[in-house]
C-alpha atoms as a PDB file:
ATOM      1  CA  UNK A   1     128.942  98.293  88.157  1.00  0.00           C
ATOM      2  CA  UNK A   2     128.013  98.667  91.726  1.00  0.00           C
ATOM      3  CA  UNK A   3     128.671  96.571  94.372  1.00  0.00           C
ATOM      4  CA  UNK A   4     124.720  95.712  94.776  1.00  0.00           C
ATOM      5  CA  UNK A   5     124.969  93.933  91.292  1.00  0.00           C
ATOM      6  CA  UNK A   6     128.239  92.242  92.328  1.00  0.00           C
ATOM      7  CA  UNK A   7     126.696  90.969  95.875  1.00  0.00           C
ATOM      8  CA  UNK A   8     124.957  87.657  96.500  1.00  0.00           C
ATOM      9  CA  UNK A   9     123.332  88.667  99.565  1.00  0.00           C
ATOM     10  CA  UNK A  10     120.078  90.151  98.128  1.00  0.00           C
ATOM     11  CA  UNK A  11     120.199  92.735 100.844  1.00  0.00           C
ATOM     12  CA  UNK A  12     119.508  96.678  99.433  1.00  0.00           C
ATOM     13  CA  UNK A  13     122.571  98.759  98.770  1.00  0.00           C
ATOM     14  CA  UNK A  14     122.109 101.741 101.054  1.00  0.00           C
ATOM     15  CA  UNK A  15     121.488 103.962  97.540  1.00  0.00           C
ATOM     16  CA  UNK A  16     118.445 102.138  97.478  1.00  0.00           C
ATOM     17  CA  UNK A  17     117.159 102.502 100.686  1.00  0.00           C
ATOM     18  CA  UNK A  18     117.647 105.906 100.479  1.00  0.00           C
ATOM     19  CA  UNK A  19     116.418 106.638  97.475  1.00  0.00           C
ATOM     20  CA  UNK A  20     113.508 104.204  98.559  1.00  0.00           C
ATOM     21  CA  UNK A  21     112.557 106.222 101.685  1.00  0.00           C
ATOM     22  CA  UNK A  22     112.659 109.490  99.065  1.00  0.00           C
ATOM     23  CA  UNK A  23     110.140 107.888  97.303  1.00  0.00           C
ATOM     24  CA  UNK A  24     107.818 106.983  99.992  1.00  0.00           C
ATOM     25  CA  UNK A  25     108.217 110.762 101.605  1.00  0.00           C
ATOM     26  CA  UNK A  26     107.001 112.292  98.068  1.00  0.00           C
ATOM     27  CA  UNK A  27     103.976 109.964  97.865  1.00  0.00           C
ATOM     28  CA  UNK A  28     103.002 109.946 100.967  1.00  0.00           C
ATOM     29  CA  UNK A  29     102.724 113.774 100.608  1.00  0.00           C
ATOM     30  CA  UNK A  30     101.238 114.122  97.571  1.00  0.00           C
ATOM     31  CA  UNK A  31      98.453 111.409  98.789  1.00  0.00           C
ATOM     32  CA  UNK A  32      98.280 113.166 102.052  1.00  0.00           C
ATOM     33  CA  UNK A  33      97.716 116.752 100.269  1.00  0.00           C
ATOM     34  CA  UNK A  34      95.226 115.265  97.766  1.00  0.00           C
ATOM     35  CA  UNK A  35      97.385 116.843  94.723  1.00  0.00           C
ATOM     36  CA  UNK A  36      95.692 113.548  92.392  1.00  0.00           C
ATOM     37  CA  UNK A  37      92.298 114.239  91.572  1.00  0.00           C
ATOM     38  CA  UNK A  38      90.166 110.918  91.569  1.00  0.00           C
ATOM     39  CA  UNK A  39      87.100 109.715  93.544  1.00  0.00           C
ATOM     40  CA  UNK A  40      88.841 106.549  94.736  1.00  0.00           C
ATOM     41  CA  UNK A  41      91.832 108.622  96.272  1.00  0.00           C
ATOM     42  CA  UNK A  42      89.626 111.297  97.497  1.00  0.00           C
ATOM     43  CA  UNK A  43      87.515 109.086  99.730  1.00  0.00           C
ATOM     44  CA  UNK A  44      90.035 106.675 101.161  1.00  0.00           C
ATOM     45  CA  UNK A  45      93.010 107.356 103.136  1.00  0.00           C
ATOM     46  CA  UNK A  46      96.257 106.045 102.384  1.00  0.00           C
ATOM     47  CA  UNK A  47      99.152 105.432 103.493  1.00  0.00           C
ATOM     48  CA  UNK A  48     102.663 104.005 102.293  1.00  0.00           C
ATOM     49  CA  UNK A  49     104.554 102.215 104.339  1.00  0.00           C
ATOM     50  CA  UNK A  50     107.378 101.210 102.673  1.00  0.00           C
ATOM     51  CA  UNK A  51     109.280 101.592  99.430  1.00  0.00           C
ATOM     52  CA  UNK A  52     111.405  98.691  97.396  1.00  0.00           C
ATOM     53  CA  UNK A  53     113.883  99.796  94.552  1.00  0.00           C
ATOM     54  CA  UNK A  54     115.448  98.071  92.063  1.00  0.00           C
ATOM     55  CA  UNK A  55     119.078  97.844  91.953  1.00  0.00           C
ATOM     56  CA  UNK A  56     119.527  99.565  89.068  1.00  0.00           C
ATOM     57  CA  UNK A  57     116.834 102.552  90.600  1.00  0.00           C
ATOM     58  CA  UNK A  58     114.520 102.521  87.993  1.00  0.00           C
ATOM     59  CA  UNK A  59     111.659 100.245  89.100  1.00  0.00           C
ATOM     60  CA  UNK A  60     110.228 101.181  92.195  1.00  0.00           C
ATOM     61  CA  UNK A  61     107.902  98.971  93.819  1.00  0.00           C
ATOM     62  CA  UNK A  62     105.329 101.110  96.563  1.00  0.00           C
ATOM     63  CA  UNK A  63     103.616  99.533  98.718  1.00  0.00           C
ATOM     64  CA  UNK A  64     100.034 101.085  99.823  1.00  0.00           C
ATOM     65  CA  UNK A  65      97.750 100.517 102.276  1.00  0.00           C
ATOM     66  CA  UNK A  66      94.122 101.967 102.944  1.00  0.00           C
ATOM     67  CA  UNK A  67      92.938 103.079 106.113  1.00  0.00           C
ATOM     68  CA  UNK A  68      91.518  99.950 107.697  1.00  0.00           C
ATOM     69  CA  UNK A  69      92.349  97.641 104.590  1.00  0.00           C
ATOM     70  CA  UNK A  70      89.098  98.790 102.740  1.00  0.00           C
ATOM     71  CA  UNK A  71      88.981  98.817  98.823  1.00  0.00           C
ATOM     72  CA  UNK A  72      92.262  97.961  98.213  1.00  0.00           C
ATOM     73  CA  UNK A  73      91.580  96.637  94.532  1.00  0.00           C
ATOM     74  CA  UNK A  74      90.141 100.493  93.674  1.00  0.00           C
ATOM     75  CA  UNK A  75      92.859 101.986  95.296  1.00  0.00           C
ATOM     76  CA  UNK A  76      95.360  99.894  93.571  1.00  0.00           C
ATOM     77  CA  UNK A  77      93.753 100.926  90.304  1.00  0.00           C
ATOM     78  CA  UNK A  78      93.698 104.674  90.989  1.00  0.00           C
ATOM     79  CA  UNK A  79      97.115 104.925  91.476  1.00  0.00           C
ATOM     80  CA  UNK A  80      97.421 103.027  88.352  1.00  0.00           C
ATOM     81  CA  UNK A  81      95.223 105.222  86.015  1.00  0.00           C
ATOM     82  CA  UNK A  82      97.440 108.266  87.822  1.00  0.00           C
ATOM     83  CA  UNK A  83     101.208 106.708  87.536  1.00  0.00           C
ATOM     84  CA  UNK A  84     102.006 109.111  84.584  1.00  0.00           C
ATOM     85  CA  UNK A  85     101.588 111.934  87.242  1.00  0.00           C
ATOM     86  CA  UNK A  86     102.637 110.605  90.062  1.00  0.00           C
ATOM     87  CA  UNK A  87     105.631 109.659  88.402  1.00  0.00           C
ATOM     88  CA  UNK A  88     106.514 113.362  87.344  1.00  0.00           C
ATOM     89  CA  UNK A  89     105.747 114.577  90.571  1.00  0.00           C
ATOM     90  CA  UNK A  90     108.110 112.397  92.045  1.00  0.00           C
ATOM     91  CA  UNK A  91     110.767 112.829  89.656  1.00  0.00           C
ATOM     92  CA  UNK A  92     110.390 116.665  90.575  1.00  0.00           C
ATOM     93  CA  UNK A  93     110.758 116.236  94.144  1.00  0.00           C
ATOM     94  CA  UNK A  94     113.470 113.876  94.538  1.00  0.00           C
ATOM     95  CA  UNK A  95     117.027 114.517  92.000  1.00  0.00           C
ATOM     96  CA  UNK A  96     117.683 111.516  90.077  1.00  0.00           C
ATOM     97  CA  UNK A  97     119.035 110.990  86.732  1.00  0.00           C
ATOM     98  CA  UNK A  98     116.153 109.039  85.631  1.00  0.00           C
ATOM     99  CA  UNK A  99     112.563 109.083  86.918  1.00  0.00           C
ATOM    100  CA  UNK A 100     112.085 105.563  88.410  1.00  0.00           C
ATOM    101  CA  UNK A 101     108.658 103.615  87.078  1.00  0.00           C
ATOM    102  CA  UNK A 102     106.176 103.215  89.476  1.00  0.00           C
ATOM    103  CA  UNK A 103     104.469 100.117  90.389  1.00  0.00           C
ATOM    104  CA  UNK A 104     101.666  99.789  93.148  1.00  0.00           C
ATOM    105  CA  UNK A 105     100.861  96.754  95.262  1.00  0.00           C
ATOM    106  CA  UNK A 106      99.079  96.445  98.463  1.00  0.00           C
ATOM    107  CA  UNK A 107     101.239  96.119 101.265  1.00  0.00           C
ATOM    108  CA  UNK A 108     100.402  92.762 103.404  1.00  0.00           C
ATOM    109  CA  UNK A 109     103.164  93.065 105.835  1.00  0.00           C
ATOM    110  CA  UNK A 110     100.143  93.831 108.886  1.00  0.00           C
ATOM    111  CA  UNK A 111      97.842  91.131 107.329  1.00  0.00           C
ATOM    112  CA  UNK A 112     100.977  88.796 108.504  1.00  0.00           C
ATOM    113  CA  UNK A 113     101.490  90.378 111.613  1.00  0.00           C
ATOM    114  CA  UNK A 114      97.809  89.793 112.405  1.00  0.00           C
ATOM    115  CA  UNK A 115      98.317  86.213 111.369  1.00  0.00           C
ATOM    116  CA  UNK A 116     101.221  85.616 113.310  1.00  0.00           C
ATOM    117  CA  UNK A 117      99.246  87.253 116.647  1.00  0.00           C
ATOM    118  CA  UNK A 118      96.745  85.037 116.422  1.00  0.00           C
ATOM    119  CA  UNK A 119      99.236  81.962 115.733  1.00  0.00           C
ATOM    120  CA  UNK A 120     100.846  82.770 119.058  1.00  0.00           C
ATOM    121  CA  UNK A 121      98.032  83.602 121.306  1.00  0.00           C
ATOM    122  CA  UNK A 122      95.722  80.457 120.103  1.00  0.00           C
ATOM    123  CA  UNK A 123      95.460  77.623 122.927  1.00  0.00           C
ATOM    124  CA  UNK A 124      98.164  75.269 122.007  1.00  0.00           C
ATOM    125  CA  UNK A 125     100.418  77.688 121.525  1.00  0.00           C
ATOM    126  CA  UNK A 126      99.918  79.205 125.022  1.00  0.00           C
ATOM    127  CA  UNK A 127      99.680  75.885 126.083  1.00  0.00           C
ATOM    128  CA  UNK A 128     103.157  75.468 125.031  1.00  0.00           C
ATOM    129  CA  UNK A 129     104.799  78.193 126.652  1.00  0.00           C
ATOM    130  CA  UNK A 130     102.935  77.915 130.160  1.00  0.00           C
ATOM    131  CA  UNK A 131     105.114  76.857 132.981  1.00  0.00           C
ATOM    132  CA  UNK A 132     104.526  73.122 133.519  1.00  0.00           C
ATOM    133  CA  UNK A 133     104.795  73.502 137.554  1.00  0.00           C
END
């Protein structure tokens, strides 16, 4: 067994981030080069900004986003009808003894950034940190 089974810290082995950022470099390119023929994926930019793997590397989780956020529910889906391919296509491009399953979610990593930016610049907040004197 591997040390990430054998670790309570929940913290990816660096296997998986590696084989994680693989992932996301194949996607990215085959979304970027339009190799998946649908409507949805044709008409929307996307892009993938991160990658989470299972420890035992045969789930991996891919987050997408759309350019500006729009039709994330059809995107989502696309990729879905498509995993099959994308699947093979990634098992070609990256050496691993088994061909990790994909699964797609919508990334909302800048949907919490925007959150928190708007937390800290509201009135009380600024109020806060102003300098009493």
């Amino acid at each position: 067994m591997s040390r990430a089974h054998h670790s309570n810290s929940g913290e990816p082995s660096q296997r998986m981030l590696r084989v994680a950022e693989l992932i996301r470099h194949s996607m990215a390119e085959l979304l970027a080069r339009g190799n998946v023929l649908d409507p949805v994926l044709e008409t929307n930019v996307v892009t993938v900004p991160r990658v989470r793997m299972s420890p035992d590397l045969k789930l991996a989780t891919i987050f997408v986003m759309p350019l500006g956020g729009q039709n994330g529910a059809e995107v989502i889906a696309a990729l879905e009808r498509h995993k099959k391919f994308l699947r093979g296509e990634v098992s070609r491009k990256i050496n691993l003894k088994f061909a990790p399953e994909l699964r797609f979610r919508m990334d909302e990593s800048f949907d919490n950034a925007a959150r928190i930016d708007a937390l800290l610049n509201s009135p009380k907040v600024r109020g806060d940190l102003e300098d009493p004197s």
